[in-house]
N, C-alpha and C. Protein backbone atom coordinates (compact mmCIF):
# COMPACT_ATOMS: atom_id res chain seq x y z
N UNK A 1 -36.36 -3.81 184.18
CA UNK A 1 -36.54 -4.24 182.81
C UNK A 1 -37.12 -3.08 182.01
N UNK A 2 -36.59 -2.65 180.82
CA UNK A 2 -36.82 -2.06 180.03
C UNK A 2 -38.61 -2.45 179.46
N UNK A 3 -39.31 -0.86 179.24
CA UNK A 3 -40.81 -1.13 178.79
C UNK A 3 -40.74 -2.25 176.97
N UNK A 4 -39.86 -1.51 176.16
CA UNK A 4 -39.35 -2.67 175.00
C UNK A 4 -39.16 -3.83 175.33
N UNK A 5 -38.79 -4.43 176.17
CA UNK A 5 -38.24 -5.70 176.48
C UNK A 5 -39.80 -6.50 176.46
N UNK A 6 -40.43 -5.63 177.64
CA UNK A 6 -41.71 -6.17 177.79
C UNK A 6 -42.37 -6.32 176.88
N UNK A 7 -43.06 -5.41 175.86
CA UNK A 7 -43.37 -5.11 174.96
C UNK A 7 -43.37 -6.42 173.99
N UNK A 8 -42.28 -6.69 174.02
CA UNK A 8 -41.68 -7.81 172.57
C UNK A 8 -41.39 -9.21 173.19
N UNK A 9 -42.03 -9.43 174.22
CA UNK A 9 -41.89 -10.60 175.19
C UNK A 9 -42.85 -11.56 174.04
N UNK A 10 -42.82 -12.27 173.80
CA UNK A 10 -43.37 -13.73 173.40
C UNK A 10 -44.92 -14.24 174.41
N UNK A 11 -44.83 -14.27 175.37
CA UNK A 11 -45.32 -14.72 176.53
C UNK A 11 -45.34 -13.97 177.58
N UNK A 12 -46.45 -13.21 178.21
CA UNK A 12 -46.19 -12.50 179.98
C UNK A 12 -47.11 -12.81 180.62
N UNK A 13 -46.59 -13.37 181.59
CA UNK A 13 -47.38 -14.36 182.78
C UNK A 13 -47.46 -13.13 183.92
N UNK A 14 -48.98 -12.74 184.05
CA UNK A 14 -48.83 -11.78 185.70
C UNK A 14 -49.58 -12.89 186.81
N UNK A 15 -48.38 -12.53 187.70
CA UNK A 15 -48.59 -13.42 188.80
C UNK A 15 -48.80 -12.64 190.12
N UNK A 16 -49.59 -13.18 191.04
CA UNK A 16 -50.62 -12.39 191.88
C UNK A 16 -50.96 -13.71 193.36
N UNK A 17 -50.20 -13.43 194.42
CA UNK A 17 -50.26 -14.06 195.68
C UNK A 17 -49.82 -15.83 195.05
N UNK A 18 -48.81 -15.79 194.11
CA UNK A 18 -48.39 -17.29 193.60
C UNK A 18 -49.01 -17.74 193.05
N UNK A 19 -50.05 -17.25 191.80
CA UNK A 19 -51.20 -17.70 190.77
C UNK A 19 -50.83 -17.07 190.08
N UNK A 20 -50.71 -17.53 188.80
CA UNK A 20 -50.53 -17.05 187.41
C UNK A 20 -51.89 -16.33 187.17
N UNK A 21 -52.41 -15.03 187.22
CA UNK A 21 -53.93 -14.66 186.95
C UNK A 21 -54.09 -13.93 185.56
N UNK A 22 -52.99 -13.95 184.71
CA UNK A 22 -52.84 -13.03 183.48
C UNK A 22 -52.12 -13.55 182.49
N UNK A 23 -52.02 -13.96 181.83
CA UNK A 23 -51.39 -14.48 180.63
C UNK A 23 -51.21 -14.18 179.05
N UNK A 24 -50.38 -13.80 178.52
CA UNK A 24 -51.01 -13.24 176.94
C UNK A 24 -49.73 -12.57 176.41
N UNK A 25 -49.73 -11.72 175.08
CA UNK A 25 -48.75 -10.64 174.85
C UNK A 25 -49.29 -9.67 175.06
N UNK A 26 -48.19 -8.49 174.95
CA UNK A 26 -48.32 -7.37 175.67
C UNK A 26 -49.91 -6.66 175.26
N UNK A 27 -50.04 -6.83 173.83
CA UNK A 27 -50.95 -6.21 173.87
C UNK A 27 -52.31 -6.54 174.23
N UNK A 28 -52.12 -8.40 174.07
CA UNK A 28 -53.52 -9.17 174.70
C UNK A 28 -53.95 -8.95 176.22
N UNK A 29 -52.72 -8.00 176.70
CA UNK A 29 -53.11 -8.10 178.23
C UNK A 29 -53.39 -6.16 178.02
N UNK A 30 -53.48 -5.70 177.48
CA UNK A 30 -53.44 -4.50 177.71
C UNK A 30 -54.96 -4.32 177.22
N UNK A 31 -55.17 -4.58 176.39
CA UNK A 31 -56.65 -5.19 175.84
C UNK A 31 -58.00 -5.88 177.13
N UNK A 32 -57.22 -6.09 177.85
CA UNK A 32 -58.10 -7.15 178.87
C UNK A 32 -58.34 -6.16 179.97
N UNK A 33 -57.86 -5.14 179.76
CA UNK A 33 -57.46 -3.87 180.80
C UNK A 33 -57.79 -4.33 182.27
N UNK A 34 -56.73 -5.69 182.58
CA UNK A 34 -57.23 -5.82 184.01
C UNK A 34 -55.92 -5.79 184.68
N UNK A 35 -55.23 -5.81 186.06
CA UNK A 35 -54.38 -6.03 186.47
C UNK A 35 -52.59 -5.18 185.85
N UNK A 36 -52.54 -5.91 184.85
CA UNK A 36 -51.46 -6.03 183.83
C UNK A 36 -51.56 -4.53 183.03
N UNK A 37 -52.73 -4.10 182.91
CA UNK A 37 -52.68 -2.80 182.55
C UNK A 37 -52.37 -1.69 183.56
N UNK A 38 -53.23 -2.00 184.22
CA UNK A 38 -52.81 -0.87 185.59
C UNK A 38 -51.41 -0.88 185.84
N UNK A 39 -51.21 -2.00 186.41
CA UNK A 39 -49.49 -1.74 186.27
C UNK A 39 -48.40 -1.59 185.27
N UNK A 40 -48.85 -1.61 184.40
CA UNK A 40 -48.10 -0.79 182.91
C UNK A 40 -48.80 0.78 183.16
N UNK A 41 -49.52 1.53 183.47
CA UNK A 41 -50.04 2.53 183.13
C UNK A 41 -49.46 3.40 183.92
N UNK A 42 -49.24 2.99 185.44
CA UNK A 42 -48.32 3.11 186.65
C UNK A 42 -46.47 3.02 186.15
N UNK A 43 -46.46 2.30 185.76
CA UNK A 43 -44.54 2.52 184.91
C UNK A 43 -44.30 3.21 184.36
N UNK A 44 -45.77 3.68 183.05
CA UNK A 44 -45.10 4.36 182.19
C UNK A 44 -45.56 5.63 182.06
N UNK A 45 -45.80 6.10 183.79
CA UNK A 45 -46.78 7.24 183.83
C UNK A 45 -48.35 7.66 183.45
N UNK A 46 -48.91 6.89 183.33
CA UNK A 46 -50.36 6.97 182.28
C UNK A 46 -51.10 7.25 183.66
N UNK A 47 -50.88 6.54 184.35
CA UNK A 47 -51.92 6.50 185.61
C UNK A 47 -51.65 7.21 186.68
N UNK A 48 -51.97 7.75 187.92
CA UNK A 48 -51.85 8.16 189.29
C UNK A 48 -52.07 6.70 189.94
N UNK A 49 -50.69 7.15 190.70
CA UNK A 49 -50.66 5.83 192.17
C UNK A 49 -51.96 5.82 192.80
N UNK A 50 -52.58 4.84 193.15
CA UNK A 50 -53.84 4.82 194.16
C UNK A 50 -53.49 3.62 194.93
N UNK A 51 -54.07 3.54 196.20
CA UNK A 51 -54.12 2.56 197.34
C UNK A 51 -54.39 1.20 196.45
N UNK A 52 -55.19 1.74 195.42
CA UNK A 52 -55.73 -0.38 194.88
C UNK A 52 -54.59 -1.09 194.38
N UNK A 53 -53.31 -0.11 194.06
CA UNK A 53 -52.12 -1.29 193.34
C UNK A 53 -51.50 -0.97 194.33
């Protein structure tokens, strides 16, 4: 999936061992800098891979 797609999503549910643990738009979750950020930061290069994701 394209980072735009995401981006302009309505709704993004991050889901984690079959629990919804993240919920919001893109930017309400990027804001919350938990989970949902790291792995955006990891896609779009921002971050270095580490063992925690």
């Amino acid at each position: 999936m394209q980072h735009s797609t995401i981006r302009n999503a309505d709704k993004i549910y991050v889901i984690e061992k079959g629990k919804i643990i993240e919920e919001g738009t893109h930017s309400e979750l990027i804001k919350a800098n938990k989970l949902y950020t790291s792995l955006w930061n990891v896609q779009t290069g921002k971050a270095l891979i580490s063992n925690k994701i």
